[in-house]
Protein backbone atom coordinates (compact mmCIF):
# COMPACT_ATOMS: atom_id res chain seq x y z
CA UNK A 1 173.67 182.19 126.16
CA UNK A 2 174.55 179.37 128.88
CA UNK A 3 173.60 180.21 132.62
CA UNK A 4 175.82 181.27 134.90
CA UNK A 5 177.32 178.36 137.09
CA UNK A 6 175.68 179.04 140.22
CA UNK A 7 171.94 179.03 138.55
CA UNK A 8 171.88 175.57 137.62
CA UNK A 9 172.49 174.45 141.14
CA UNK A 10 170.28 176.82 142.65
CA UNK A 11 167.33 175.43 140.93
CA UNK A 12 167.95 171.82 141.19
CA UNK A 13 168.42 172.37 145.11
CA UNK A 14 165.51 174.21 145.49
CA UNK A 15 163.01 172.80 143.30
CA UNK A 16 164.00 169.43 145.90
CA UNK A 17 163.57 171.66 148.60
CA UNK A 18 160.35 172.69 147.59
CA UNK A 19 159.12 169.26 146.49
CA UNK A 20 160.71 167.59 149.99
CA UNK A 21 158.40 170.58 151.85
CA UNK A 22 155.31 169.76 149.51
CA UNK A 23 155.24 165.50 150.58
CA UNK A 24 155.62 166.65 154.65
CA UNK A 25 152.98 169.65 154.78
CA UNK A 26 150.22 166.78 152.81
CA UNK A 27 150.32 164.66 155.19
CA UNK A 28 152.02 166.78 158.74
CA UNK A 29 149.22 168.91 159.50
CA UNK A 30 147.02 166.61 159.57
CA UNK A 31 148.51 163.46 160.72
CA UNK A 32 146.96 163.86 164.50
CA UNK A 33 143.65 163.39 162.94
CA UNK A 34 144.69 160.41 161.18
CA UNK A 35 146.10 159.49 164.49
CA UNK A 36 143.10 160.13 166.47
CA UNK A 37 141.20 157.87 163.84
CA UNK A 38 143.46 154.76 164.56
CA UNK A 39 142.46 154.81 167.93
CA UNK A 40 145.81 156.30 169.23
CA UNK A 41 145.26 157.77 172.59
CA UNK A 42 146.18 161.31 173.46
CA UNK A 43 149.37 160.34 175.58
CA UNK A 44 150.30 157.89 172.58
CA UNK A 45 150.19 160.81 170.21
CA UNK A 46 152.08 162.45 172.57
CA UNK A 47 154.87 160.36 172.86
CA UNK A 48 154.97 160.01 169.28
CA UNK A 49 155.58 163.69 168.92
CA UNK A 50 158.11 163.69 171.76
CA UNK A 51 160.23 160.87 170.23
CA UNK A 52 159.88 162.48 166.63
CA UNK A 53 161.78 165.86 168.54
CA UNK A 54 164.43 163.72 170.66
CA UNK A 55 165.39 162.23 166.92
CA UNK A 56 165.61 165.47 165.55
CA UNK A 57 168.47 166.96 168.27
CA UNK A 58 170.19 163.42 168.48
CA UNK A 59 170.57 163.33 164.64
CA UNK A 60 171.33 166.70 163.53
CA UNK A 61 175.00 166.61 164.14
CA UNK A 62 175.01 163.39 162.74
CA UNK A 63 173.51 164.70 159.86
CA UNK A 64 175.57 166.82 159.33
CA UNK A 65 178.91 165.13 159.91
CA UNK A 66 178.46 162.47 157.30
CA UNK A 67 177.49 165.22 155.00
CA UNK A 68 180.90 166.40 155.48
CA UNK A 69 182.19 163.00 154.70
CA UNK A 70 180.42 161.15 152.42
CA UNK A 71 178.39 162.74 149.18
CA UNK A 72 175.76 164.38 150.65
CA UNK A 73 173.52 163.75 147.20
CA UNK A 74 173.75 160.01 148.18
CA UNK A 75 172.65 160.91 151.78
CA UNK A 76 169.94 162.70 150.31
CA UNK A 77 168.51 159.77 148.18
CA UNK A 78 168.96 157.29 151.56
CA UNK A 79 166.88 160.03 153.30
CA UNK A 80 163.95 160.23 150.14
CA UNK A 81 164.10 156.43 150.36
CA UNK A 82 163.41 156.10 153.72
CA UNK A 83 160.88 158.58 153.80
CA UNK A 84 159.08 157.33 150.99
CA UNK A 85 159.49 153.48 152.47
CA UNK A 86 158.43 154.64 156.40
CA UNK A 87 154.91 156.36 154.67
CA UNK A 88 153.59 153.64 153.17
CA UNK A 89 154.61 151.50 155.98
CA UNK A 90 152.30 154.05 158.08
CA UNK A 91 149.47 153.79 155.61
CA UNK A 92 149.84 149.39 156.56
CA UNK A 93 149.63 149.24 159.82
CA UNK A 94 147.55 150.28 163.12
CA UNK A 95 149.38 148.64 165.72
CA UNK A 96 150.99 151.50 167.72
CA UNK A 97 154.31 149.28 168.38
CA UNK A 98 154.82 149.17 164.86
CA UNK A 99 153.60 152.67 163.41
CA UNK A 100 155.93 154.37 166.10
CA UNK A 101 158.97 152.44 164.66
CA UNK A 102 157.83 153.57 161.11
CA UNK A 103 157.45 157.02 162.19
CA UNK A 104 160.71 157.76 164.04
CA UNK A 105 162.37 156.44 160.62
CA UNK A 106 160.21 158.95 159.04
CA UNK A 107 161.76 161.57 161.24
CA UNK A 108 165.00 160.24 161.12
CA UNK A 109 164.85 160.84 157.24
CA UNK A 110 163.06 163.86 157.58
CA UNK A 111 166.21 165.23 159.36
CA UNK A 112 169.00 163.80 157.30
CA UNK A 113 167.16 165.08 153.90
CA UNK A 114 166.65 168.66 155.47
CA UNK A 115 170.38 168.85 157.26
CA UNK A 116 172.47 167.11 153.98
CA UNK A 117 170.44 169.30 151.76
CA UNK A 118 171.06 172.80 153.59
CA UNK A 119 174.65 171.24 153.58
CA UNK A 120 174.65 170.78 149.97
CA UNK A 121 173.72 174.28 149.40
CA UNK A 122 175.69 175.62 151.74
CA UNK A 123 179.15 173.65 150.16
CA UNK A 124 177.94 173.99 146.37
CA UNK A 125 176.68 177.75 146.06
CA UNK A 126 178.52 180.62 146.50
CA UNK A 127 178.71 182.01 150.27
CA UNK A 128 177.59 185.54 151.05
CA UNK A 129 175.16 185.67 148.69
CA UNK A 130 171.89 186.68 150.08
CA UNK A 131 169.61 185.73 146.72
CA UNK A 132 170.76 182.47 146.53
CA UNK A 133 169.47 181.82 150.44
CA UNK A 134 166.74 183.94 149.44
CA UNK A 135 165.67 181.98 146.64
CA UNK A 136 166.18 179.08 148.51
CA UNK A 137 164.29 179.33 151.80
CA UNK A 138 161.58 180.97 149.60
CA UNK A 139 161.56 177.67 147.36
CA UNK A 140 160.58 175.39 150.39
CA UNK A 141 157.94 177.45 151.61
CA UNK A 142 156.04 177.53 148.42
CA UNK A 143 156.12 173.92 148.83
CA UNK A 144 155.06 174.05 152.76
CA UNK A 145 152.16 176.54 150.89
CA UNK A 146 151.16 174.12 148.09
CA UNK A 147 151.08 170.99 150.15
CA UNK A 148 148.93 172.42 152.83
CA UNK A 149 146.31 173.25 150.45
CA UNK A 150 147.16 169.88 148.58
CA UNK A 151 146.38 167.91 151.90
CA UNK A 152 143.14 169.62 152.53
CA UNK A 153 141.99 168.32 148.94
CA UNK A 154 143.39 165.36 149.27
CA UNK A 155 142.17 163.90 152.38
CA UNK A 156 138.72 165.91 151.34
CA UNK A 157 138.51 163.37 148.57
CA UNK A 158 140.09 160.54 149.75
CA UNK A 159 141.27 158.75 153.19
CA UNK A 160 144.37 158.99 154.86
CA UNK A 161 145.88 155.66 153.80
CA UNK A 162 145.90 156.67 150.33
CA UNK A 163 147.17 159.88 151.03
CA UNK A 164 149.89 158.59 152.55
CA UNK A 165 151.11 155.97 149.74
CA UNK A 166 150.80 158.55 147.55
CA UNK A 167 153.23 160.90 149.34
CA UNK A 168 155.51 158.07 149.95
CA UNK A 169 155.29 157.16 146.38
CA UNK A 170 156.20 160.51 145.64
CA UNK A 171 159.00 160.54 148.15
CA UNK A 172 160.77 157.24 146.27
CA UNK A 173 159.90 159.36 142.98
CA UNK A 174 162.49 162.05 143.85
CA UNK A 175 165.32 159.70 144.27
CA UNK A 176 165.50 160.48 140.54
CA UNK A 177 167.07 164.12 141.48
CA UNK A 178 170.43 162.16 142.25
CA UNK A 179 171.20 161.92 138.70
CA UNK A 180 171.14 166.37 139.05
CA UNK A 181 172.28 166.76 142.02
CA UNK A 182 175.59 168.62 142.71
CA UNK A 183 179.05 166.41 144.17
CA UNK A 184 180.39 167.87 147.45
CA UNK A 185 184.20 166.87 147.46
CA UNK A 186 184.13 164.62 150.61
CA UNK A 187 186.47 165.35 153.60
CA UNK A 188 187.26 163.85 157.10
CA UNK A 189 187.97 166.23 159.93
CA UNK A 190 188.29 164.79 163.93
CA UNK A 191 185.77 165.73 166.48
CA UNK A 192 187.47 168.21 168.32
CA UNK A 193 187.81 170.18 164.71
CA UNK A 194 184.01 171.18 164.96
CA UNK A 195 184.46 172.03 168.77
CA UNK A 196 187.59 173.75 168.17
CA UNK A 197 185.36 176.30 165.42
CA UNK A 198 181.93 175.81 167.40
CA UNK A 199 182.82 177.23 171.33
CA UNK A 200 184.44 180.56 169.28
CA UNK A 201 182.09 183.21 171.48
CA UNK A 202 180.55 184.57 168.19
CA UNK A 203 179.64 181.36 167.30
CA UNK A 204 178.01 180.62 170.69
CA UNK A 205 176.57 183.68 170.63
CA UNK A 206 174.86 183.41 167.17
CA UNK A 207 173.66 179.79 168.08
CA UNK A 208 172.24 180.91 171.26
CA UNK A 209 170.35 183.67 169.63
CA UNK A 210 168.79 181.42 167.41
CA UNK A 211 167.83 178.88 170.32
CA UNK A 212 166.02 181.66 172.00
CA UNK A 213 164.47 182.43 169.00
CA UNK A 214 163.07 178.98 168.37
CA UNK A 215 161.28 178.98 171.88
CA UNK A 216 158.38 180.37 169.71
CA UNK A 217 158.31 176.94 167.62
CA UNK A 218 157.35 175.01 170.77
CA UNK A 219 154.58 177.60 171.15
CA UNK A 220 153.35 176.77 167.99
CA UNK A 221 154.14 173.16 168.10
CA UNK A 222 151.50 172.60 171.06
CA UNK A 223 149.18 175.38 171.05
CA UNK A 224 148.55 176.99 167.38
CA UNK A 225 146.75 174.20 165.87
CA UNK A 226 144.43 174.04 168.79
CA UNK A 227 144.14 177.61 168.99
CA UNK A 228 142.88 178.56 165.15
CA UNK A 229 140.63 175.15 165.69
CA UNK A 230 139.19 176.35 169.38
CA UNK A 231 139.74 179.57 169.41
CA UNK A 232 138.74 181.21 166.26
CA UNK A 233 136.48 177.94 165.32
CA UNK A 234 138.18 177.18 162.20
CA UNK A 235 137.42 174.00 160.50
CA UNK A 236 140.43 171.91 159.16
CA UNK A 237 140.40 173.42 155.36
CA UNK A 238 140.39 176.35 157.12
CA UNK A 239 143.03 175.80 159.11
CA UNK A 240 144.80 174.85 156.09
CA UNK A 241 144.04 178.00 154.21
CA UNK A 242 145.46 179.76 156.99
CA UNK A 243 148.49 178.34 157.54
CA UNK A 244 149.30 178.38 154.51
CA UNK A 245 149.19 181.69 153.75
CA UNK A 246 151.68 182.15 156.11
CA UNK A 247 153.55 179.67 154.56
CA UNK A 248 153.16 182.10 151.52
CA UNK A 249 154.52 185.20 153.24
CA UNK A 250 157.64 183.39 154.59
CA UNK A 251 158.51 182.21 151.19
CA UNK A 252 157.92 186.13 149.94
CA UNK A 253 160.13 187.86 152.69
CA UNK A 254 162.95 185.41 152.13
CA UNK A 255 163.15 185.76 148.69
CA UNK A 256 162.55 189.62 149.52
CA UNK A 257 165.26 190.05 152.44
CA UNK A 258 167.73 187.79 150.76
CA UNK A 259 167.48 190.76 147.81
CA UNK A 260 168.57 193.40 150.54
CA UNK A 261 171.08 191.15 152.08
CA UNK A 262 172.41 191.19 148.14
CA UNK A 263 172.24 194.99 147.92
CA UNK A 264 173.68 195.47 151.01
CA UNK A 265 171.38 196.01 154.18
CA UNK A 266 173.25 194.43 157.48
CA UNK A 267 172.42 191.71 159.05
CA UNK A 268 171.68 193.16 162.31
CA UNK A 269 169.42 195.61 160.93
CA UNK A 270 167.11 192.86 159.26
CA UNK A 271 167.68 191.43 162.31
CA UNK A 272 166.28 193.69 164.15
CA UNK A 273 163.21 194.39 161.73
CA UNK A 274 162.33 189.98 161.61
CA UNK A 275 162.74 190.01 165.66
CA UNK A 276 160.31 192.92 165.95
CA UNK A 277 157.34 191.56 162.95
CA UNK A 278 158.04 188.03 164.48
CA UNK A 279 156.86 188.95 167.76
CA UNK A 280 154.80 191.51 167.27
CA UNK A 281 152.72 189.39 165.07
CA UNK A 282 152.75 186.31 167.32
CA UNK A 283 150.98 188.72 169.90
CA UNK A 284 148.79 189.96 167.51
CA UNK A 285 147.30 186.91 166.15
CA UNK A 286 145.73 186.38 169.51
CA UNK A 287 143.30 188.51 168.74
CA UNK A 288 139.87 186.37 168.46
CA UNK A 289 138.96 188.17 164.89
CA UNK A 290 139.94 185.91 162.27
CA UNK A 291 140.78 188.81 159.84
CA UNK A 292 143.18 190.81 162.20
CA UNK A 293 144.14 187.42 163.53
CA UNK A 294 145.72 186.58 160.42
CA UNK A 295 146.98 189.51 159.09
CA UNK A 296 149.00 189.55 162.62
CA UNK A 297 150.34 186.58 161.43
CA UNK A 298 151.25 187.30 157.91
CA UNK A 299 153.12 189.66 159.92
CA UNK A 300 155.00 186.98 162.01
CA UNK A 301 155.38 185.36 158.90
CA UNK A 302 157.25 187.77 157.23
CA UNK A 303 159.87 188.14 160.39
CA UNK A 304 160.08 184.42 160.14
CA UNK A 305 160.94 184.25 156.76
CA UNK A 306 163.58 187.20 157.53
CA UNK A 307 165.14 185.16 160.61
CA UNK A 308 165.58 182.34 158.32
CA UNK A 309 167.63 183.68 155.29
CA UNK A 310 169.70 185.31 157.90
CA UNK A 311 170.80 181.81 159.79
CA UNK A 312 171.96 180.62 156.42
CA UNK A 313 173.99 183.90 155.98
CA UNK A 314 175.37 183.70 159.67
CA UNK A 315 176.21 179.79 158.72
CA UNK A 316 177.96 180.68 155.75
CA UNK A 317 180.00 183.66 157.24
CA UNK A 318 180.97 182.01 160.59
CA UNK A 319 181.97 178.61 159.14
CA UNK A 320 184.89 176.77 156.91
CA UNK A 321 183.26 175.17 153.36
CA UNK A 322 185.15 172.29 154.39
CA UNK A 323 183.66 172.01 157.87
CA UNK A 324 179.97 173.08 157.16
CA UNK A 325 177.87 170.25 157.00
CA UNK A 326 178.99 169.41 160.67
CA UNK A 327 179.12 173.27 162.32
CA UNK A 328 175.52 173.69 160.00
CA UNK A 329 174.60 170.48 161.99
CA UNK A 330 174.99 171.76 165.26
CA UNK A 331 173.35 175.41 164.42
CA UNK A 332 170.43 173.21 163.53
CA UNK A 333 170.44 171.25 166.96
CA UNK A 334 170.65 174.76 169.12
CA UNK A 335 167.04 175.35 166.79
CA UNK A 336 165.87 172.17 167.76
CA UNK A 337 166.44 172.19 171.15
CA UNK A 338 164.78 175.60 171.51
CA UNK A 339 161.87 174.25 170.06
CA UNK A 340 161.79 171.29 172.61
CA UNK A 341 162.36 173.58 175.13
CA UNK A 342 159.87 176.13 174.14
CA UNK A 343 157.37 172.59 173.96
CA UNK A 344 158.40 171.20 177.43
CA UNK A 345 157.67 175.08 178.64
CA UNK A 346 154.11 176.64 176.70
CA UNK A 347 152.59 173.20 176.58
CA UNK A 348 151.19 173.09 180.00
CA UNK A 349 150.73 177.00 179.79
CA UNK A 350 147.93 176.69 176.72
CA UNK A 351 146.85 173.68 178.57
CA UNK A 352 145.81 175.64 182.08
CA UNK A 353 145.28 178.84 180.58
CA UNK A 354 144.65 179.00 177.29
CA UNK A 355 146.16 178.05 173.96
CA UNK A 356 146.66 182.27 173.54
CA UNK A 357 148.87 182.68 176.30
CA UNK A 358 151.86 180.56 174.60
CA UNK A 359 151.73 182.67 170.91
CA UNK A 360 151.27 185.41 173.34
CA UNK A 361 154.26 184.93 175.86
CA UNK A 362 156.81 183.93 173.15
CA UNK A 363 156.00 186.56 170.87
CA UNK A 364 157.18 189.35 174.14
CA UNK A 365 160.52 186.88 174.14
CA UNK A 366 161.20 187.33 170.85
CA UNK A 367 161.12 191.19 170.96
CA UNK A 368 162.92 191.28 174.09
CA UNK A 369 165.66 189.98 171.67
CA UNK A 370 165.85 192.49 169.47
CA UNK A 371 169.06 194.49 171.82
CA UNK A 372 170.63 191.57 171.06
CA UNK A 373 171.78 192.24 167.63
CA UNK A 374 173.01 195.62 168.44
CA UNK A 375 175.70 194.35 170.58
CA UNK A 376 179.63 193.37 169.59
CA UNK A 377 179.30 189.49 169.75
CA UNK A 378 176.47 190.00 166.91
CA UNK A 379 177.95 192.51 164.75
CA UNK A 380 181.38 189.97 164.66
CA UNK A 381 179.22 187.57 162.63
CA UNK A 382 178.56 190.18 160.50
CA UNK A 383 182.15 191.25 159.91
CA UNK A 384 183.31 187.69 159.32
CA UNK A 385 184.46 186.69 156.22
């Protein structure tokens, strides 16, 4: 008995997504190390991390608009290439000049795989289907989980620099999905197209919601590392352990939530139950018990993972097929900027007063979210079709 059409799809995109989430998390949690190691100073790993954020927002519409236009599978394979080419590049040199200009093309790829990719998905699979976001979001963070822990016994055994040419090795490896990868039929809309469907108020609305949201990420960009290392005195395979098994419980309530989206549950009500675990467990996790610390943040986790399948829904239902890559684009720069915001804003908190007091704070903005969903603007997404 063949598979159904959609199934075929499904897996290829998400076995990429995983694998594409497996090569970053082996070598992205623990790259400041590496950094440190080179003799980078703390204001050049700084700006490194700065310039690797303003990439992200500048490119994500980008991104998305040649997705739109060209075969997003062949954007894919420019963005595996480059990855895989920028990481060995990394693992060459030591002269800050020249690792920064490797890195940002690292980032740059990093952002044009992740953006063409969601496009891909979002043009090739059918739309208000909550499994197949499920399935997918779920897919990626079992790689997130895997290459943690793969990291940790990696760069146990051996050094950075082969670590890295390995991953970028890999990277270059997957340019072999292009010969599985699903043809978007390419299209050319103007400018003022996307603007024309992006200022609708439900739109703004949803994309606003989401940037709020993302405030957290900057809390956890510059102050969650720090805190499981100084805080709860983890060492850096336990720090790996831990995150991951977050990573773990994202992956499950995706796959879970995108079940209930299938059977029926609204939007706003998951909603409504991700905003509440997300921030409740943020707050929780401050706790300076490692065992209630982390089962806090399973707990975030699992509103995370919740949040997540619901943006691709929201995408799918507020947006033309045609037009998707682009609008998916800018959704994805309203996430980035919050998490540059949310950066610029708990950084110097967690420096002055402890690296608590951002998971803290943005966990209390997250629930303060949660009326929100309840009102008109959010239950129009919803109704969409």
């Amino acid at each position: 008995m063949s598979p159904k059409p959609f199934k075929r799809p499904l897996l290829v995109l998400s076995s990429l997504s995983a694998c594409g989430a497996f090569a970053l998390a082996t070598v992205a949690f623990f790259m400041p190390v590496y950094l440190k190691k080179i003799g980078f100073s703390g204001a050049q790993i700084g700006s490194l991390y700065a310039a690797f954020s303003v990439t992200s927002i500048i490119t994500s519409f980008p991104s998305g608009l040649a997705s739109d236009r060209f075969y997003a599978r062949n954007l894919i394979v420019l963005a595996l290439s480059l990855m895989g080419a920028s990481a060995w590049v990394q693992s060459l040199v030591t002269s800050f000049f020249l690792f920064a200009l490797a890195y940002l093309a690292w980032g740059l790829g990093q952002n044009l795989f992740r953006v063409s990719l969601d496009a891909l998905l979002l043009k090739t699979l059918p739309r208000k289907v909550g499994r197949t976001y499920g399935v997918f979001n779920g897919a990626r963070m079992l790689g997130f989980t895997l290459g943690g822990l793969s990291g940790g016994i990696l760069l146990g055994k051996y050094d950075f620099v082969y670590t890295l040419r390995l991953v970028g090795s890999f990277y270059l490896l997957l340019c072999l999905y292009w010969f599985f990868l699903p043809k978007n039929v390419p299209v050319k809309f103007g400018l003022k197209s996307y603007w024309d469907d992006f200022r609708h108020p439900r739109v703004l609305f949803f994309a606003f919601w989401l940037y709020l949201f993302y405030l957290h990420w900057g809390a956890e960009f510059t102050s969650y590392g720090l805190f499981l290392r100084e805080n709860l005195g983890l060492s850096l395979k336990g720090m790996g352990l831990y995150m991951s098994a977050e990573f773990a419980m994202v992956g499950i309530a995706s796959y879970l939530n995108g079940l209930r989206l299938e059977r029926g549950t609204s939007l706003y009500q998951l909603a409504g139950l991700g905003l509440f675990c997300s921030g409740l467990g943020h707050m929780g996790m401050v706790i300076p018990y490692l065992p209630l610390s982390l089962a806090f943040r399973l707990l975030h986790g699992f509103g995370d993972g919740t949040i997540m399948v619901l943006s691709y829904v929201g995408i799918a239902k507020l947006f033309r097929v045609e037009r998707i890559g682009g609008n998916s684009g800018l959704i994805t720069l309203a996430i980035m900027l919050g998490s540059f915001t949310g950066s610029l804003i708990f950084g110097p908190i967690g420096a002055r007063f402890g690296y608590q007091w951002p998971l803290f704070i943005s966990g209390l903005i997250t629930l303060c979210l949660i009326p929100l969903v309840y009102l008109p603007r959010f239950r129009e997404v919803e109704n969409q079709v």
